[in-house]
C-alpha atoms as a PDB file:
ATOM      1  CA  UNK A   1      13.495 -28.360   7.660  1.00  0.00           C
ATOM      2  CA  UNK A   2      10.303 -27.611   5.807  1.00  0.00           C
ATOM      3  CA  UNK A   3      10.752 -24.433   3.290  1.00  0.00           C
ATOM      4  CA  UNK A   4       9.007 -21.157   4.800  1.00  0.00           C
ATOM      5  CA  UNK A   5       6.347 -20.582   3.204  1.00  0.00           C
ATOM      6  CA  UNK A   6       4.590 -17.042   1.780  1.00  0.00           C
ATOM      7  CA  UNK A   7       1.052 -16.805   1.205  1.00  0.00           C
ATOM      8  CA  UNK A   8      -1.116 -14.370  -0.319  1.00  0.00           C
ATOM      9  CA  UNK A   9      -4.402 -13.010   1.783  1.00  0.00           C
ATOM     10  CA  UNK A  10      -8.151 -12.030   0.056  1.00  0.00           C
ATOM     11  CA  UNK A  11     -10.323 -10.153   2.107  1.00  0.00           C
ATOM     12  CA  UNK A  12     -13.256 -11.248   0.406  1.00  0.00           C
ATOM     13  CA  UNK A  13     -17.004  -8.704   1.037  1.00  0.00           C
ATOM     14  CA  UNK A  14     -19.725  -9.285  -1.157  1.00  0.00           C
ATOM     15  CA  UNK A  15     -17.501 -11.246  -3.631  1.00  0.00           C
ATOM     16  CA  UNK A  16     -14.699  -8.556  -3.927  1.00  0.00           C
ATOM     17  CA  UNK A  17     -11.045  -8.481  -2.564  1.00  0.00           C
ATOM     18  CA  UNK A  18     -10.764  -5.521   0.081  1.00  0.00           C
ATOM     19  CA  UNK A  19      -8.049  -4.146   2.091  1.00  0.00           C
ATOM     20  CA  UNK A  20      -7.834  -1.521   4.798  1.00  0.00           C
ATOM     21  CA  UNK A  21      -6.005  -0.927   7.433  1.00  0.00           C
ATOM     22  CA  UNK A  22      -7.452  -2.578  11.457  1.00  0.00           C
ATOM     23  CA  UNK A  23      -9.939  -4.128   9.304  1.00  0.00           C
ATOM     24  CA  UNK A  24     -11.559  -0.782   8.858  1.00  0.00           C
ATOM     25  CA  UNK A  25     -11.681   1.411   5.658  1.00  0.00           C
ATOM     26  CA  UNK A  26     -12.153  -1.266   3.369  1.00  0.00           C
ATOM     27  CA  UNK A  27     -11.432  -0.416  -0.334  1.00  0.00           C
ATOM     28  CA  UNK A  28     -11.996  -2.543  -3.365  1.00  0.00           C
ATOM     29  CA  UNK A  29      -8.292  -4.170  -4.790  1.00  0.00           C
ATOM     30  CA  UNK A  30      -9.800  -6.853  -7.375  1.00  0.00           C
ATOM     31  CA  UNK A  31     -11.716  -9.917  -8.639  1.00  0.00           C
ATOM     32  CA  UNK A  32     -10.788 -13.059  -5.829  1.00  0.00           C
ATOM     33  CA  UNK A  33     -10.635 -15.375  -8.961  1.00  0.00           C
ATOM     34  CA  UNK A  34      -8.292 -13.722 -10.961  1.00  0.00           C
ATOM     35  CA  UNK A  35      -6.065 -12.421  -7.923  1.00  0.00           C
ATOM     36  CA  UNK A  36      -5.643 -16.317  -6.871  1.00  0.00           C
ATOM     37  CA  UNK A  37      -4.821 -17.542 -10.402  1.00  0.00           C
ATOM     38  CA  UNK A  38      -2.523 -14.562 -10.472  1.00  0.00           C
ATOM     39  CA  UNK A  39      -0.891 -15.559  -7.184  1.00  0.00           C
ATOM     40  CA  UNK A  40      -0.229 -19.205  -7.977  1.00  0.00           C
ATOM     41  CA  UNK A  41       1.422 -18.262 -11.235  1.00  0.00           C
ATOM     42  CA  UNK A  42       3.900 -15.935  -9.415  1.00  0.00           C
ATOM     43  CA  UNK A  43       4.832 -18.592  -7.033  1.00  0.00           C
ATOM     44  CA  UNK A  44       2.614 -18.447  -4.207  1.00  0.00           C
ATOM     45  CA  UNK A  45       2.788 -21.698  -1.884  1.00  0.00           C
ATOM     46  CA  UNK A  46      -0.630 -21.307  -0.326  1.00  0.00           C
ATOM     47  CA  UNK A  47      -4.067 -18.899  -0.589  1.00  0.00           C
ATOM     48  CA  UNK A  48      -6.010 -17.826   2.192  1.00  0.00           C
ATOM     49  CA  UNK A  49      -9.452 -16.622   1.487  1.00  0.00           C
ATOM     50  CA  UNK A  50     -11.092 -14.660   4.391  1.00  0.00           C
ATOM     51  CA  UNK A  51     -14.961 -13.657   4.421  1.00  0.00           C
ATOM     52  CA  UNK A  52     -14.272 -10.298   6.495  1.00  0.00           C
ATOM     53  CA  UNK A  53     -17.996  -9.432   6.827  1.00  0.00           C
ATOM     54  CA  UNK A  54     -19.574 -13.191   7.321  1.00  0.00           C
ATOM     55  CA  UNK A  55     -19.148 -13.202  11.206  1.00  0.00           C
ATOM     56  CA  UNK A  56     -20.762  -9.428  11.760  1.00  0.00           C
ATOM     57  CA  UNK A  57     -23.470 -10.452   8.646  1.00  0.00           C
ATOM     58  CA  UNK A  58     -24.165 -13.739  11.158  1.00  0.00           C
ATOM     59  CA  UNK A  59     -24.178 -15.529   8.126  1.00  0.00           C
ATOM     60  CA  UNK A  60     -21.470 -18.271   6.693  1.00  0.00           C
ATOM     61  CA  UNK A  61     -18.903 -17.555   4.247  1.00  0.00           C
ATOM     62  CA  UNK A  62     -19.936 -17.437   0.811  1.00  0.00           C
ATOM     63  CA  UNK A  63     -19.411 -21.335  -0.484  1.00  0.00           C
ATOM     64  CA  UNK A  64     -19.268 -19.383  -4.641  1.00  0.00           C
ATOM     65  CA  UNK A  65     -16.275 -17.753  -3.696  1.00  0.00           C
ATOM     66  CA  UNK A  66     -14.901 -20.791  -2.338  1.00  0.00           C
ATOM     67  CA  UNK A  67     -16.063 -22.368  -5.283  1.00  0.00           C
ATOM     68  CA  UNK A  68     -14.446 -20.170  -8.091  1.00  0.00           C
ATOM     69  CA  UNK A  69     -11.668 -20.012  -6.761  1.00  0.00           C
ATOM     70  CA  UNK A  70     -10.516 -23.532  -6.107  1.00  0.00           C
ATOM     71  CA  UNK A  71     -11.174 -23.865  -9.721  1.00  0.00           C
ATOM     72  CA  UNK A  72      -8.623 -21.989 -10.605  1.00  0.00           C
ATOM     73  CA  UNK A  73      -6.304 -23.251  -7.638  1.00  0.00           C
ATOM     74  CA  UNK A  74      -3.931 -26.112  -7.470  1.00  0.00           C
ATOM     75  CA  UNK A  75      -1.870 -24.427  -4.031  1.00  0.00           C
ATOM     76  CA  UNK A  76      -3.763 -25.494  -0.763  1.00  0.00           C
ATOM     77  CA  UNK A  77      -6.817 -23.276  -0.112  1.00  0.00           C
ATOM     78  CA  UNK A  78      -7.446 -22.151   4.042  1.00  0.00           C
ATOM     79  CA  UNK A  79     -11.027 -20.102   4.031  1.00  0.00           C
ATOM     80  CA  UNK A  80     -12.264 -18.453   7.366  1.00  0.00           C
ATOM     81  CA  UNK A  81     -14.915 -16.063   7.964  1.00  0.00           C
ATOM     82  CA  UNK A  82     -18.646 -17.195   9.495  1.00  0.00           C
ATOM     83  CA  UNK A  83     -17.770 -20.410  10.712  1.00  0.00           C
ATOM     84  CA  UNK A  84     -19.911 -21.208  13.452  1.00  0.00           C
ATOM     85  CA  UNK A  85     -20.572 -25.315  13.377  1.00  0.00           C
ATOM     86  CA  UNK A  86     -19.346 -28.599  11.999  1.00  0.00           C
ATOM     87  CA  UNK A  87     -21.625 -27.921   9.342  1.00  0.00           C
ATOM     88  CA  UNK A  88     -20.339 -24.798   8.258  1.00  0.00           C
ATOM     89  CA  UNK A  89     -17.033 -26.270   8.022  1.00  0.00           C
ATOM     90  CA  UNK A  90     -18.374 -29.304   5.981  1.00  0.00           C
ATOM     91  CA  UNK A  91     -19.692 -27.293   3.605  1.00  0.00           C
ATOM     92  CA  UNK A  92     -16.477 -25.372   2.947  1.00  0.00           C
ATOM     93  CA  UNK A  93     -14.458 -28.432   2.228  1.00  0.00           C
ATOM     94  CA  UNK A  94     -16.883 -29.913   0.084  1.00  0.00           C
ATOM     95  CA  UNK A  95     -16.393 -26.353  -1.841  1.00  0.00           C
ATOM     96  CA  UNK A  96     -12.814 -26.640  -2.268  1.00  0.00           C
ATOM     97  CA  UNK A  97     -10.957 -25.607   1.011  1.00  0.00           C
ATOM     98  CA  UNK A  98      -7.786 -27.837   2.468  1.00  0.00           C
ATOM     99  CA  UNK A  99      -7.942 -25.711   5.472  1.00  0.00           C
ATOM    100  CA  UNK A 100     -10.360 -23.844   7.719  1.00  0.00           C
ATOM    101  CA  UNK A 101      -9.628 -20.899   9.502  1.00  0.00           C
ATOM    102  CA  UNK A 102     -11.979 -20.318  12.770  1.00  0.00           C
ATOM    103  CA  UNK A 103     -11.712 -17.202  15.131  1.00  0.00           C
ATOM    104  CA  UNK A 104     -15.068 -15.832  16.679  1.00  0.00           C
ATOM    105  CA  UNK A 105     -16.609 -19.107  16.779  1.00  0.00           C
ATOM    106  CA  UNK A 106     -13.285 -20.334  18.744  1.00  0.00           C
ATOM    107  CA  UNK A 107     -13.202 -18.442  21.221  1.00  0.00           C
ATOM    108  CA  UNK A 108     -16.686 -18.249  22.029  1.00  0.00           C
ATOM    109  CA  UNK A 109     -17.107 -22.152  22.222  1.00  0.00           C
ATOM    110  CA  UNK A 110     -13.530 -23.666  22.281  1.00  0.00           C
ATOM    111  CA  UNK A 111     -14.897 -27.316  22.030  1.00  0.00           C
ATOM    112  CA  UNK A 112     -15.305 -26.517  17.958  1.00  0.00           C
ATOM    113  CA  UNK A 113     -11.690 -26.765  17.607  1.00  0.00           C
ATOM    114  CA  UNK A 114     -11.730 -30.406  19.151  1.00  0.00           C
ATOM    115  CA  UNK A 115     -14.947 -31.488  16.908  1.00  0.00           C
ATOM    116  CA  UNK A 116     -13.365 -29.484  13.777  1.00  0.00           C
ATOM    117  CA  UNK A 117      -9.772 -31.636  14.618  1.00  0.00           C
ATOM    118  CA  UNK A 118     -11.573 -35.152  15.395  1.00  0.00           C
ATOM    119  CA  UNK A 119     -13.767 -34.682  12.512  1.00  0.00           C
ATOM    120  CA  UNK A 120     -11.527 -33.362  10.318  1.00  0.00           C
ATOM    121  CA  UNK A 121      -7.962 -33.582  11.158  1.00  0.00           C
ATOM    122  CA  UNK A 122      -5.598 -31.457  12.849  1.00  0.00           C
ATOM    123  CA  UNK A 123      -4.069 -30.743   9.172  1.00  0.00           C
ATOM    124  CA  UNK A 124      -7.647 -28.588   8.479  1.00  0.00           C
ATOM    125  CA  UNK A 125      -8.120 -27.045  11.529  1.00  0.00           C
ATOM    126  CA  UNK A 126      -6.732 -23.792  11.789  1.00  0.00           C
ATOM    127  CA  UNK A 127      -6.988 -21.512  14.937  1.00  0.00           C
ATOM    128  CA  UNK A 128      -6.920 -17.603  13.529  1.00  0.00           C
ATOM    129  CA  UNK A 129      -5.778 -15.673  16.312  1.00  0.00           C
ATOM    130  CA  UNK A 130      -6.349 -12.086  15.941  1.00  0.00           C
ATOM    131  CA  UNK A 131      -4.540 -10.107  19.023  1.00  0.00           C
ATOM    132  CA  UNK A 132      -4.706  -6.552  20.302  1.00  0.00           C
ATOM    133  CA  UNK A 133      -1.507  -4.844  22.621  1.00  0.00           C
ATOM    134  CA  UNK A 134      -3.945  -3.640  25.676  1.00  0.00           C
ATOM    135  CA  UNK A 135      -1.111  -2.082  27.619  1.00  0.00           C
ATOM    136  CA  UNK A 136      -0.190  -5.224  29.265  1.00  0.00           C
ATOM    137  CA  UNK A 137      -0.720  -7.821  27.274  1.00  0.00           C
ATOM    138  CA  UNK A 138      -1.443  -9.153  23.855  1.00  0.00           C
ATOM    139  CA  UNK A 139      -5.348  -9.990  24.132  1.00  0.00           C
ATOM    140  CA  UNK A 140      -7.637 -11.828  21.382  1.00  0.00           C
ATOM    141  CA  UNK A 141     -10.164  -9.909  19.616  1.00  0.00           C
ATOM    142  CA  UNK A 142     -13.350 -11.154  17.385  1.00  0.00           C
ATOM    143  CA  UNK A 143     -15.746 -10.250  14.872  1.00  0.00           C
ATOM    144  CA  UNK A 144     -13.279  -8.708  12.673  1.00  0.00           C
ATOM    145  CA  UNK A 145     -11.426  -6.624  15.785  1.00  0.00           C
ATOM    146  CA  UNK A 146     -14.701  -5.231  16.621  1.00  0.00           C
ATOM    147  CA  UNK A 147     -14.750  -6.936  19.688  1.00  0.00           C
ATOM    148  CA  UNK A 148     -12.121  -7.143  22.798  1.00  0.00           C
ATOM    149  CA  UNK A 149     -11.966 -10.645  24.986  1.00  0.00           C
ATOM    150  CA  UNK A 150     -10.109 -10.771  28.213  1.00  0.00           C
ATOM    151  CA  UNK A 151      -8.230 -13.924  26.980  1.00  0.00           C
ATOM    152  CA  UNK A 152      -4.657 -13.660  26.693  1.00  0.00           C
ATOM    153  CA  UNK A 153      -3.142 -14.301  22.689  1.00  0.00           C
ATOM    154  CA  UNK A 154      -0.336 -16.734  24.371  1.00  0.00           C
ATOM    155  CA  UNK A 155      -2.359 -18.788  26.560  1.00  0.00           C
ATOM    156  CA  UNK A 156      -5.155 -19.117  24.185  1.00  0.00           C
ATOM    157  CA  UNK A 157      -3.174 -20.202  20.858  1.00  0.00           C
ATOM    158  CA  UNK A 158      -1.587 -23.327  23.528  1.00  0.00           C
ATOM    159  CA  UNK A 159      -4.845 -24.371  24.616  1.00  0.00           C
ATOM    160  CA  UNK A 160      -6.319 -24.476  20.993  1.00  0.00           C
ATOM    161  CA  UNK A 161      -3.333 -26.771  20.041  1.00  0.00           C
ATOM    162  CA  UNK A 162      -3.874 -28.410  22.928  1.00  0.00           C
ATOM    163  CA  UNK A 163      -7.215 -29.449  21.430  1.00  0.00           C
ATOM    164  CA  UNK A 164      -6.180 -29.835  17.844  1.00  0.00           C
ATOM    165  CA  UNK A 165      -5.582 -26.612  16.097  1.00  0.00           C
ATOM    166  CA  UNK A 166      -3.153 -27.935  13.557  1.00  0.00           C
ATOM    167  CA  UNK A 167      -1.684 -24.459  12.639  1.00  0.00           C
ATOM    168  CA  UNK A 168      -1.946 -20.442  14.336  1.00  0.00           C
ATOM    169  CA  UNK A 169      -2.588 -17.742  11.771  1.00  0.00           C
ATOM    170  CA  UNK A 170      -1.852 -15.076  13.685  1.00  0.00           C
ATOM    171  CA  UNK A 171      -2.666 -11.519  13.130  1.00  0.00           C
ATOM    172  CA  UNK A 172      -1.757  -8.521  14.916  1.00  0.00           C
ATOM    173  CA  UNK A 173      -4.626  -5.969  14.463  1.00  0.00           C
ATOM    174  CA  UNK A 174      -2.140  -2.901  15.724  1.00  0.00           C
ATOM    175  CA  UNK A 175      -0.047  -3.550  12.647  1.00  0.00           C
ATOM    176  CA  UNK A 176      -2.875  -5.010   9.843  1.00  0.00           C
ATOM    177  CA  UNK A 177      -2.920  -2.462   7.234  1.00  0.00           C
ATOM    178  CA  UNK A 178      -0.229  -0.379   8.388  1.00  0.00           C
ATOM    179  CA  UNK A 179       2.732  -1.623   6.627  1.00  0.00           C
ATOM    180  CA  UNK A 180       5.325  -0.839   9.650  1.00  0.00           C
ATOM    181  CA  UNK A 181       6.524  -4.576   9.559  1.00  0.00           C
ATOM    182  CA  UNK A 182       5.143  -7.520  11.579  1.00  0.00           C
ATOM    183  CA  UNK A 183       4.874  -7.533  15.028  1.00  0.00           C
ATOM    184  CA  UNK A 184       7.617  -9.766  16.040  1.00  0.00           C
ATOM    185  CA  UNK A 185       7.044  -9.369  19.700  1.00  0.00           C
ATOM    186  CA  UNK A 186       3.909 -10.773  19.425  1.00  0.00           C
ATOM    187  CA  UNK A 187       5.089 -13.641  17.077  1.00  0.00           C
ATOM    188  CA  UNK A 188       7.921 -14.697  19.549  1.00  0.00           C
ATOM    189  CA  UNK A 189       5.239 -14.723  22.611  1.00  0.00           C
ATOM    190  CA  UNK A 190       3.182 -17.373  20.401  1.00  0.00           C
ATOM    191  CA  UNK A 191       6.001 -19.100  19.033  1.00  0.00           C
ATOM    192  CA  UNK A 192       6.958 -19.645  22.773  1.00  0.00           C
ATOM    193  CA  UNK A 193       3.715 -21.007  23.374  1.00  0.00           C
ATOM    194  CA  UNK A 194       3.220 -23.776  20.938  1.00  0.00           C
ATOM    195  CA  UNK A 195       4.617 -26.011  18.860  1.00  0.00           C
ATOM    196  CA  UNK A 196       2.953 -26.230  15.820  1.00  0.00           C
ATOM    197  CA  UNK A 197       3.021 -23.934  12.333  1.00  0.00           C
ATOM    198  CA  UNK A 198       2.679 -20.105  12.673  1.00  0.00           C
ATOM    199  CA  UNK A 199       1.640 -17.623  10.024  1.00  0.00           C
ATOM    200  CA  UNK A 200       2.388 -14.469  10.852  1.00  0.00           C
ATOM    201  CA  UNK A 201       0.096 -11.941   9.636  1.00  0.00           C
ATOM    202  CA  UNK A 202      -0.057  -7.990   9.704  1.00  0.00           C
ATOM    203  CA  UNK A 203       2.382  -4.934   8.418  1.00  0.00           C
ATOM    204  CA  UNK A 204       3.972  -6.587   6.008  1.00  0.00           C
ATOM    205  CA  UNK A 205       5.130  -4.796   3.232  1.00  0.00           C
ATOM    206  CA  UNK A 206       8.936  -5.670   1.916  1.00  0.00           C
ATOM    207  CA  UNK A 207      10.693  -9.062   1.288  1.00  0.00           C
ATOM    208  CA  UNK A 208      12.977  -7.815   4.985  1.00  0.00           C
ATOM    209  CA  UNK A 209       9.896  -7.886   6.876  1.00  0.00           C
ATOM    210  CA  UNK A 210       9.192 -11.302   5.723  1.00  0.00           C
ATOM    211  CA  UNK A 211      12.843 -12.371   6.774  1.00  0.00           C
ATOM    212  CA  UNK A 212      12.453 -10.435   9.824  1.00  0.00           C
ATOM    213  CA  UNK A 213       9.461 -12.561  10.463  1.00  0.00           C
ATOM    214  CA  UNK A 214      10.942 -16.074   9.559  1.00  0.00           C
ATOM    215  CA  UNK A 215      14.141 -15.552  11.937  1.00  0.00           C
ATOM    216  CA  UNK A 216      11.429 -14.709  14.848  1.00  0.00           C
ATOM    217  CA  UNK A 217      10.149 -18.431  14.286  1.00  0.00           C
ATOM    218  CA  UNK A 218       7.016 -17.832  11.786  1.00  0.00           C
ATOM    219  CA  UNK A 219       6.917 -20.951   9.521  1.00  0.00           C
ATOM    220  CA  UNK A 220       5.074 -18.980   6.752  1.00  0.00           C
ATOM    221  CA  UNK A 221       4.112 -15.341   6.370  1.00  0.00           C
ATOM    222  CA  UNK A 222       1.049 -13.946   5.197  1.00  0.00           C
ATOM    223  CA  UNK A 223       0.464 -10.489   2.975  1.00  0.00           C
ATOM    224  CA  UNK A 224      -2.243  -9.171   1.460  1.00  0.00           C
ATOM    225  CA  UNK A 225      -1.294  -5.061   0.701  1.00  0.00           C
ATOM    226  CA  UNK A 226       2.229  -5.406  -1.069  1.00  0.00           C
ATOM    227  CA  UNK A 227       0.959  -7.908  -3.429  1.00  0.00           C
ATOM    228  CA  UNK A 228      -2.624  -6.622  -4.296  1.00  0.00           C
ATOM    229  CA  UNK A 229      -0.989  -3.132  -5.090  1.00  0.00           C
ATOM    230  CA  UNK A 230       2.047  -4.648  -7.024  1.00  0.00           C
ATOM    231  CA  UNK A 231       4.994  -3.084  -4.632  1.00  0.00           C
ATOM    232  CA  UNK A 232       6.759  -6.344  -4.824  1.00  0.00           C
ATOM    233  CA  UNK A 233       6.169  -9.632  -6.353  1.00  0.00           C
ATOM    234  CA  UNK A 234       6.111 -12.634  -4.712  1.00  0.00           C
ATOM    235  CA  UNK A 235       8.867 -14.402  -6.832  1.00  0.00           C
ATOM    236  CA  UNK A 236      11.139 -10.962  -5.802  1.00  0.00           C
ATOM    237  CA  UNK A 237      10.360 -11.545  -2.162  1.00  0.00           C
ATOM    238  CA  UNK A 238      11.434 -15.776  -2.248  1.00  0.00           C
ATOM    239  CA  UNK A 239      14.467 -14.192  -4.418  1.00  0.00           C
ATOM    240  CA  UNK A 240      15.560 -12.135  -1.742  1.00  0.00           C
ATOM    241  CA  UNK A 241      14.401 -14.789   1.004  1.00  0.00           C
ATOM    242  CA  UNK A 242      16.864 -17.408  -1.149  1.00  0.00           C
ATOM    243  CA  UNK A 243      19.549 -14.637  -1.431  1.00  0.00           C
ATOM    244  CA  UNK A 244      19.517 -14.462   2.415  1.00  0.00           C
ATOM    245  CA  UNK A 245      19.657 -18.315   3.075  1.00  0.00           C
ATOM    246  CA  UNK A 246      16.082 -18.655   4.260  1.00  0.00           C
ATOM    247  CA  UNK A 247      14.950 -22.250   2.672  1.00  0.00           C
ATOM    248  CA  UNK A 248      12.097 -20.915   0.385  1.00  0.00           C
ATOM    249  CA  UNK A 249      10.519 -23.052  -2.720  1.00  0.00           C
ATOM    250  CA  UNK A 250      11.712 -21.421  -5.954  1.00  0.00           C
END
């Protein structure tokens, strides 16, 4: 069994970390550079960089970002925000990404998840799946939550693995922000659907939410709040993961 993994989240705008809560209020938490060298050290196993306003902007993520930080990186790097082509995601591994993270782009034109996976590999190409509760169903929003789809969170994370998505980092815009705890309903209905790697993402703010997460069938969690703001390390969080028998790299 492969250890669960935890991994640290920077909402990146105009080169700044920023957090808020539905991916609205944004305020400023740090420097992306030093946050990721400061992650590593304490024991993060991955980093995700997201550009939060590339997709709105219509413009790609900013490659400098990318850039500084894998320099200071040795964990792998997944980077999403403003992909929108082959191209785009070219250029982000060329700057230092593992992994690439693709949403709006996605779900507009599906067929960029089978280019990104026979390009790339499955291993790179990451479906982020942000999902809304719409009374009846989980549904997939874009463009940062700004806008609704009619495509159902479940049906839509098995057809992108279906067509190579590699890994689901899934995000519940109810919770993002709002440090109640992950949605775990949510994370069971994908977990149910597919078969490969799930991050679950959104309300996290304590090492139980991350265990809460892990025994719902996420194969990594992601946090961005706790960690920016200092409320718990992440070496505290694997401590308590270890102390509760999850299988967590020390």
């Amino acid at each position: 069994m492969l250890a669960a993994r935890i991994i640290p989240c920077l909402d990146v705008r105009d080169g700044t970390v920023v957090k808020g809560v539905r991916f609205q209020g944004l305020r400023e938490m740090g420097d992306p550079v030093e946050l990721a060298a400061a992650y590593e050290s304490s024991g993060a196993d991955e980093l995700v960089v997201l550009d939060v306003s590339a997709t709105s902007e219509g413009r790609a993520a900013s490659l400098a970002v990318v850039r500084a930080v894998r320099e200071v990186l040795s964990i792998p790097l997944t980077v999403g925000g403003g992909v929108r082509s082959i191209r785009d995601v070219e250029d982000l591994l060329g700057a230092g990404a593992d992994k690439v993270a693709v949403n709006s782009a996605a779900a507009r034109r599906p067929g960029i998840l089978d280019e990104m996976a026979g390009r790339f590999g499955s291993q790179c190409t990451i479906l982020s799946l942000d999902a809304r509760w719409n009374g009846a169903d989980y549904a997939v929003v874009t463009h940062a939550g700004t806008v609704g789809t009619e495509r159902a969170a479940a049906s839509w994370a098995s057809e992108a693995e279906k067509r190579g998505a590699g890994e689901v980092l899934l995000t519940s815009w109810d919770r993002d922000g709002t440090r109640t705890g992950y949605d775990l309903r949510l994370l069971r209905d994908i977990r149910r659907a597919v078969r490969i790697p799930v991050i679950a993402s959104g309300g996290a703010s304590t090492a139980e939410h991350f265990l809460a997460a892990f025994e719902a069938g996420a194969d990594a969690v992601l946090a961005a709040s706790m960690f920016h703001e200092k409320t718990s390390s992440i070496l505290e969080c694997k401590h308590y993961l270890a102390n509760a028998k999850a299988r967590v790299r020390l």
